[in-house]
Protein backbone atom coordinates (compact mmCIF):
# COMPACT_ATOMS: atom_id res chain seq x y z
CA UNK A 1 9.42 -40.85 36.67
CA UNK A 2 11.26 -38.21 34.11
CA UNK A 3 13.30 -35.89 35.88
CA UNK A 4 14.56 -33.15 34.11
CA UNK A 5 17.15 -30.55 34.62
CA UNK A 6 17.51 -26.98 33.33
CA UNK A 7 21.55 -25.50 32.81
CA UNK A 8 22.48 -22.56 31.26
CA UNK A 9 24.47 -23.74 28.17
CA UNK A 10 26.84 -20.53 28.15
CA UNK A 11 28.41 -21.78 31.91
CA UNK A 12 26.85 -25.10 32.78
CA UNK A 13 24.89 -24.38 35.46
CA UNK A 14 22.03 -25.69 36.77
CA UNK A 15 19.19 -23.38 36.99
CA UNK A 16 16.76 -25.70 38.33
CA UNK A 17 14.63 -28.95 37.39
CA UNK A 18 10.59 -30.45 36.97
CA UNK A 19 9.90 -33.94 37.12
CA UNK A 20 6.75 -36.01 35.35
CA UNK A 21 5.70 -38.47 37.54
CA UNK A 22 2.49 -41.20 38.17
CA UNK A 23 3.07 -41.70 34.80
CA UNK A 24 -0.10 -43.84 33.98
CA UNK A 25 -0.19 -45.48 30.50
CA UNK A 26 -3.85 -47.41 30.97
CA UNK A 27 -5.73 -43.55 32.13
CA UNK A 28 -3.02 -41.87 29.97
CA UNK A 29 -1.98 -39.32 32.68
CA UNK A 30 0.77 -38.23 34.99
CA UNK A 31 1.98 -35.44 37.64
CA UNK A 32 4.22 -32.46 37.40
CA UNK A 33 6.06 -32.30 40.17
CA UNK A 34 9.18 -30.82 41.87
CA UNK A 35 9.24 -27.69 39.50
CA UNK A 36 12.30 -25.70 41.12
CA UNK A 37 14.24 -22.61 39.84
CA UNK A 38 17.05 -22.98 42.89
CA UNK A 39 19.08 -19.47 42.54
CA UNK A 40 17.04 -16.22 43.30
CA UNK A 41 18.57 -14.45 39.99
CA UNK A 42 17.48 -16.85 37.93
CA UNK A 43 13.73 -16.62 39.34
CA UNK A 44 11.23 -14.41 37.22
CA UNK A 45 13.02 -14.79 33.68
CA UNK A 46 10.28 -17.68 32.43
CA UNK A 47 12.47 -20.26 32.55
CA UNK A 48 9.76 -22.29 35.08
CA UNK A 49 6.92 -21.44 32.18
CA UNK A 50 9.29 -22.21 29.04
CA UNK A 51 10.36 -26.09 31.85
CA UNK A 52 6.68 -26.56 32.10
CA UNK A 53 5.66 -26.24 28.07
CA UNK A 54 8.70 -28.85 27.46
CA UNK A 55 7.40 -31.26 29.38
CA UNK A 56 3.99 -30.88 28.12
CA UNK A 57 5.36 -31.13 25.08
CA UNK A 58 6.66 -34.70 26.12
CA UNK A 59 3.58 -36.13 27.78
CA UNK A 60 1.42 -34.64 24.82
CA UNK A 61 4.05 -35.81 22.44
CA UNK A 62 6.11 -38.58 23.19
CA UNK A 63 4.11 -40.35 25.69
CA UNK A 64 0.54 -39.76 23.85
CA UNK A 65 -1.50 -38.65 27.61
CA UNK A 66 -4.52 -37.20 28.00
CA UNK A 67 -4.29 -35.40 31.15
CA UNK A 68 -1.71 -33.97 32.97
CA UNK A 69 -2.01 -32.37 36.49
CA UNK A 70 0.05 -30.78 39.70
CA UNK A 71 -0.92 -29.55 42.99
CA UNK A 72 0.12 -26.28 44.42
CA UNK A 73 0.16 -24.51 47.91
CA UNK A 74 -2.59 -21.66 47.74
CA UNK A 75 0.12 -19.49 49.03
CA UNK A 76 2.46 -19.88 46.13
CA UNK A 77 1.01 -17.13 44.00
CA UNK A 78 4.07 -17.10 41.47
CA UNK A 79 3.74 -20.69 40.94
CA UNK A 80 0.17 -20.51 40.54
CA UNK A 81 0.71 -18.09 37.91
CA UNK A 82 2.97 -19.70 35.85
CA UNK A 83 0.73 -22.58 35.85
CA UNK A 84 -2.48 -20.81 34.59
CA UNK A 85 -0.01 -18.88 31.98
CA UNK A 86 0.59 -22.05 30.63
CA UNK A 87 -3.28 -23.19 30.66
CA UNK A 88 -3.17 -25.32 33.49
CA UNK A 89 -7.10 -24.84 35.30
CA UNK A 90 -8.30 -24.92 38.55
CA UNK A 91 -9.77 -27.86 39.41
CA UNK A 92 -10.31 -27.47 43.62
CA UNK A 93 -8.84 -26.19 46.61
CA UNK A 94 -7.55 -28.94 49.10
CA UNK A 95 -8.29 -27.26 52.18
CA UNK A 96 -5.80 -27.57 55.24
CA UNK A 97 -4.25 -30.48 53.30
CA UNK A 98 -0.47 -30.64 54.50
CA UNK A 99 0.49 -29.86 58.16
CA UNK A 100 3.84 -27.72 58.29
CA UNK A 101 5.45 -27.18 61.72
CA UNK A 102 2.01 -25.55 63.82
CA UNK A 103 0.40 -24.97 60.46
CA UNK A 104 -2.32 -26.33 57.68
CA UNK A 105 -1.38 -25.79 54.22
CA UNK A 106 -4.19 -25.72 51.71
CA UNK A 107 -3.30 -26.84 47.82
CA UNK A 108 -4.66 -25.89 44.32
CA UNK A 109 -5.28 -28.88 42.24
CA UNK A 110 -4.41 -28.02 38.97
CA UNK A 111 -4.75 -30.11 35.75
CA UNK A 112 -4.40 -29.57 31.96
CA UNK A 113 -6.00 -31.63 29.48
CA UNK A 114 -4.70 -32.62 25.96
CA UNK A 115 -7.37 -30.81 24.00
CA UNK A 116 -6.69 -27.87 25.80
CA UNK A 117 -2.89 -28.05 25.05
CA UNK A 118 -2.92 -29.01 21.44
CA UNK A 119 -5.98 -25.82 21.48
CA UNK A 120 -2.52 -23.46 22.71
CA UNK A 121 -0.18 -24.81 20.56
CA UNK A 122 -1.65 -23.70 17.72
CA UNK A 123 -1.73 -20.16 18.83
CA UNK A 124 1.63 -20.45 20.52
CA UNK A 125 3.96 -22.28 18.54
CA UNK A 126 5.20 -22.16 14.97
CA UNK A 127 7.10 -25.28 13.97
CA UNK A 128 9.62 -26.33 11.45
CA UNK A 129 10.02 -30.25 12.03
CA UNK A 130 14.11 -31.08 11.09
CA UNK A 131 15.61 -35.15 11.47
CA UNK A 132 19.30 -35.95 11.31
CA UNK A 133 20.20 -39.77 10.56
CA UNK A 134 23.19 -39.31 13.20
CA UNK A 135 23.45 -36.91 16.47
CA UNK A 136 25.51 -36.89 19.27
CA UNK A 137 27.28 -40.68 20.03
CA UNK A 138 25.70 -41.95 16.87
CA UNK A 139 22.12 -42.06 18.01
CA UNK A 140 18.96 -40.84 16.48
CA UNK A 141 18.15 -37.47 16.52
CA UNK A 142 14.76 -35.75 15.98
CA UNK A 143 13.35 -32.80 17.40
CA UNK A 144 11.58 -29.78 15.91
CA UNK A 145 12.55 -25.46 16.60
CA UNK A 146 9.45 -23.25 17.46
CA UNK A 147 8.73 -20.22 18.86
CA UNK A 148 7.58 -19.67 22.22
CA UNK A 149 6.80 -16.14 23.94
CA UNK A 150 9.19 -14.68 21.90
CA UNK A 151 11.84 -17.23 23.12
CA UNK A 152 13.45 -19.79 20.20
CA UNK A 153 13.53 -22.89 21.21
CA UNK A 154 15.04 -26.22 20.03
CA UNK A 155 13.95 -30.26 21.38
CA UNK A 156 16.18 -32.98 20.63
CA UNK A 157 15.17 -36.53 21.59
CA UNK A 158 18.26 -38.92 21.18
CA UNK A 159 16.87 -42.12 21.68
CA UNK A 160 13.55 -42.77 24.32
CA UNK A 161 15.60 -42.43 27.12
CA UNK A 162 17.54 -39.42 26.92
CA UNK A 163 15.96 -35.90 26.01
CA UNK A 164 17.14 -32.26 25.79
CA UNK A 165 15.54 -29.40 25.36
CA UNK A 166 17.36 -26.33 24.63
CA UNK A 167 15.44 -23.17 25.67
CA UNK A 168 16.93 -19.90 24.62
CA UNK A 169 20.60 -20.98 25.89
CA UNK A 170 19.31 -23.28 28.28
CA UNK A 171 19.07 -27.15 27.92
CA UNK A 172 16.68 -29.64 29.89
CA UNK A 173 17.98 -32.84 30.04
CA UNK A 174 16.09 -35.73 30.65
CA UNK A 175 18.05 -37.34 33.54
């Protein structure tokens, strides 16, 4: 599983995190999970949308998948969205799926295929790709700038392990 969190770089702090999971190299697929904004003023700036095309980028990218999906509760109308902004499609509705305290919970499944991704990024992103022999601690560094919804944004990969992504003036880091 890649876990990855979101900080502001202007104060350090944490404005939330997404994880990849199921990560299946044989069906080349995996699962967004876990996608959390946790302060209330840092909710409805895009910072979930511009978390959720990052890690696209990496499963598209990096780790060469065909199919990405998530699940959602029907409820979560923000959420759901965010993920259809992004391109994610309705696949079914899990009814009654999850029982909370008294109640049934029903969830979206939601999935995104690479065709469909690499279809957006060419109306979505314009990239300049940049290398540096050396980054930060010595290591590798690769990564490309492109614009996103009128956001600039920056990857860096240093090594496979370790990832950020700077959005705007917030990183991701793979952790």
């Amino acid at each position: 599983m890649l876990i990855f969190k979101a900080v502001d770089m202007e104060n350090e702090r944490v404005i939330g995190h997404i994880s990849l999971g199921r990560i299946d190299h044989h069906n080349k697929s995996a699962r967004i999970g876990k996608v959390l904004i946790g302060e209330e003023s840092s909710r409805g700036k895009g910072y979930a949308g511009q978390m959720i095309d990052r890690v696209l980028a990496v499963a598209f990218d990096e780790l060469e998948l065909h199919r990405v999906s998530l699940g959602v509760f029907d409820f979560n109308k923000a959420a759901i969205s965010c993920y259809e902004k992004a391109g994610f499609i309705k696949e079914g509705l899990h009814r009654d799926k999850q029982k909370v305290g008294e109640e049934y919970w029903s969830l979206w499944e939601m999935s995104m295929l690479e065709s469909e991704w690499r279809s957006r990024q060419s109306e979505i992103y314009i990239y300049t790709e940049w290398k540096s022999p050396v980054g930060k601690d010595g290591a590798f560094v690769s990564g490309f700038y492109g614009l996103t919804n009128g956001f600039t944004s920056r990857f860096i990969f240093i090594t496979e392990i370790v990832c950020y992504c700077f959005i705007s003036q917030v990183a991701v880091r793979c952790i």
